[in-house]
Structures are given as structure tokens and as C-alpha cells.
Protein backbone atom coordinates (compact mmCIF):
# COMPACT_ATOMS: atom_id res chain seq x y z
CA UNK A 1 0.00 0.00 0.00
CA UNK A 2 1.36 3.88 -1.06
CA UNK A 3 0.83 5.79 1.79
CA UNK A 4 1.79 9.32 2.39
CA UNK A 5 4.52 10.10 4.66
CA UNK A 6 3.06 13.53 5.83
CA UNK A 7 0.01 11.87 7.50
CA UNK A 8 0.67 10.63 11.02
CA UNK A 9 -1.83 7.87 10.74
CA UNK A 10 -1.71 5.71 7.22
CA UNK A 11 -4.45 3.55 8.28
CA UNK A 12 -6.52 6.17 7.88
CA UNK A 13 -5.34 7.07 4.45
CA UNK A 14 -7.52 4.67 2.64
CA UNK A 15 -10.97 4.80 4.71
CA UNK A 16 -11.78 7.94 4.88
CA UNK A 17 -10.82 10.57 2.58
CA UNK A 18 -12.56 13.72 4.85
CA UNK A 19 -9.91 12.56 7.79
CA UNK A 20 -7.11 12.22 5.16
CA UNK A 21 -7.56 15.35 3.75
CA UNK A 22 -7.77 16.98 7.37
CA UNK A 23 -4.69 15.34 8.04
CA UNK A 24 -2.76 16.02 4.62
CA UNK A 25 -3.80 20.36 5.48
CA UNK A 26 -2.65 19.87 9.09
CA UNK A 27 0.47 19.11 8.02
CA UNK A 28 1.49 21.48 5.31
CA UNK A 29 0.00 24.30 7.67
CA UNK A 30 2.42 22.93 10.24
CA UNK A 31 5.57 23.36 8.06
CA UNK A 32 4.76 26.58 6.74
CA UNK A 33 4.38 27.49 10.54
CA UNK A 34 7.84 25.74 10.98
CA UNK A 35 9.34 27.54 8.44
CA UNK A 36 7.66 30.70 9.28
CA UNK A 37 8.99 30.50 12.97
CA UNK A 38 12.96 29.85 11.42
CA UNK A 39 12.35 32.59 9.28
CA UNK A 40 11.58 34.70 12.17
CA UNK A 41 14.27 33.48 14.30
CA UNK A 42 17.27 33.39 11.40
CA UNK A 43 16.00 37.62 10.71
CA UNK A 44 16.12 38.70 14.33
CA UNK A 45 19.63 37.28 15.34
CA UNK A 46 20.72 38.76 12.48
CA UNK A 47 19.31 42.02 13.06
CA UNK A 48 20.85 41.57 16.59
CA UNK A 49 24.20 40.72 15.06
CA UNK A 50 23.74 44.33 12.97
CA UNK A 51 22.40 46.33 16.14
CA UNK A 52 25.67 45.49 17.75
CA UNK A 53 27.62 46.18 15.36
CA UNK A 54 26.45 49.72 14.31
CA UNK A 55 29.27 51.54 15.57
CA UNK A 56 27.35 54.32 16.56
CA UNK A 57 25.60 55.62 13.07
CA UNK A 58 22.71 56.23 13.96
CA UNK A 59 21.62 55.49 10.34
CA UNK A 60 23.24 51.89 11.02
CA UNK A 61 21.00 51.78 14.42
CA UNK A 62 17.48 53.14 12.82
CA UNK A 63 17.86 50.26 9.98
CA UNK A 64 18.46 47.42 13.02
CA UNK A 65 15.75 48.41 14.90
CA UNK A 66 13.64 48.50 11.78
CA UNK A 67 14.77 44.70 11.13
CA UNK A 68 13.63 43.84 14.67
CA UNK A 69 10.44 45.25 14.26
CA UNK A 70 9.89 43.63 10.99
CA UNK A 71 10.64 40.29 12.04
CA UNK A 72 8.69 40.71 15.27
CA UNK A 73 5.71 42.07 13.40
CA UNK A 74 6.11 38.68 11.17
CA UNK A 75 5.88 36.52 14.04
CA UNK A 76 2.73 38.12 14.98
CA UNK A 77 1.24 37.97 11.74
CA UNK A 78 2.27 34.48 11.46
CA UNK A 79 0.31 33.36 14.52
CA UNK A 80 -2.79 36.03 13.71
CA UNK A 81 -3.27 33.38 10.73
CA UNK A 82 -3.12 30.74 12.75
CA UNK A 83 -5.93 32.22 15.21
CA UNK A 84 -8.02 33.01 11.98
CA UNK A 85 -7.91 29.90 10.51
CA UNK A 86 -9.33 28.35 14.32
CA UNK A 87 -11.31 31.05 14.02
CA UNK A 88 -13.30 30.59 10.66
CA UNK A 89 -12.57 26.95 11.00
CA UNK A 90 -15.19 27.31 14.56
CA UNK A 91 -17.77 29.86 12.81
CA UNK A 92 -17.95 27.77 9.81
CA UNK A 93 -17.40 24.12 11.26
CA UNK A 94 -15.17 22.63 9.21
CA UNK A 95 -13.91 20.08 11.21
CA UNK A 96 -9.78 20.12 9.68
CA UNK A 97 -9.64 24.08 10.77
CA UNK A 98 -11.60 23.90 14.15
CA UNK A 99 -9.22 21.02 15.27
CA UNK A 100 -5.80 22.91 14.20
CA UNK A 101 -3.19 22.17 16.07
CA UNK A 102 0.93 23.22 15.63
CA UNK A 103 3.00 19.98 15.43
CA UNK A 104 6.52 20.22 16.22
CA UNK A 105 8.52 17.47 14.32
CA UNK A 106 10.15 14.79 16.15
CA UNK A 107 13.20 12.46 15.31
């Protein structure tokens, strides 16, 4: 039997297609959380990395402040989505967005 590798349950895969499909958005929401979350942590070190090393121009210092704020502002846009989609997914009652949940990948 094929089964897909991003769906934590293959036995599931072949019953019932509303649970696999559930299951198959779960997961790619996850990742682009994941990868949203990386984003946000590789862009403020490095905007740490560039605060510290402004050497006092204040030019320097306005643009790594800036690149905090950005990258803070993306984390709280990236999580806003993620209350929307619970949201919409509990006004609406579709069962795969009222049920959303962030899984963290494990070895």
C-alpha cells in the first residue's frame, strides 16, 4: 500500500478521505508554521548581530531596529493566521480548521 509520509496515521489514508484530507492540510499548515517561525528566528539574530555592530551611526541603528520590528511584526502575523484559521474553521465548522493544532517534528 502507497501511503503518504506527511500523514501521522496511514491507516486512515484509505478509509476515509474527509480525515485524510484533514490530516494532509494539518500538516502542510504545520511546516509553513515551521518555516515561518525559522524565518523569524534566522532575521532577528541577524538584526541583533547588525544592532551590535552599528558603531554608533545612527543610520546603522534606525535600519536594526527596523529589522527587529519587521521580524517581530512577522511573528505576529504568522500566529494572527493561525488564530483566523481556528477562528473561521469554529464559525464555519469545518472540522480540519476547528481542530488545528501546531505539530513540532520529532526524530
Amino acid at each position: 500500500m502507497i501511503t503518504n509520509p506527511l500523514v501521522n496515521n496511514p491507516e486512515i489514508q484509505a478509509g476515509d478521505p474527509t480525515t485524510y484530507t484533514n490530516n494532509v492540510m494539518q500538516a502542510v499548515i504545520s511546516i509553513f508554521f515551521i518555516v515561518g517561525l525559522v524565518y523569524f528566528i534566522w532575521h532577528f539574530l541577524m538584526a541583533g548581530y547588525h544592532l551590535i555592530s552599528t558603531e554608533g551611526d545612527p543610520k546603522k541603528l534606525e535600519t536594526a531596529k527596523n529589522q527587529i520590528t519587521y521580524a517581530l511584526l512577522g511573528l505576529i502575523v504568522i500566529f494572527s493566521v493561525f488564530a483566523l484559521l481556528k477562528f473561521v474553521g469554529t464559525i464555519l465548522g469545518i472540522d480540519g480548521l476547528e481542530s488545528l493544532q501546531i505539530t513540532w517534528p520529532t526524530l
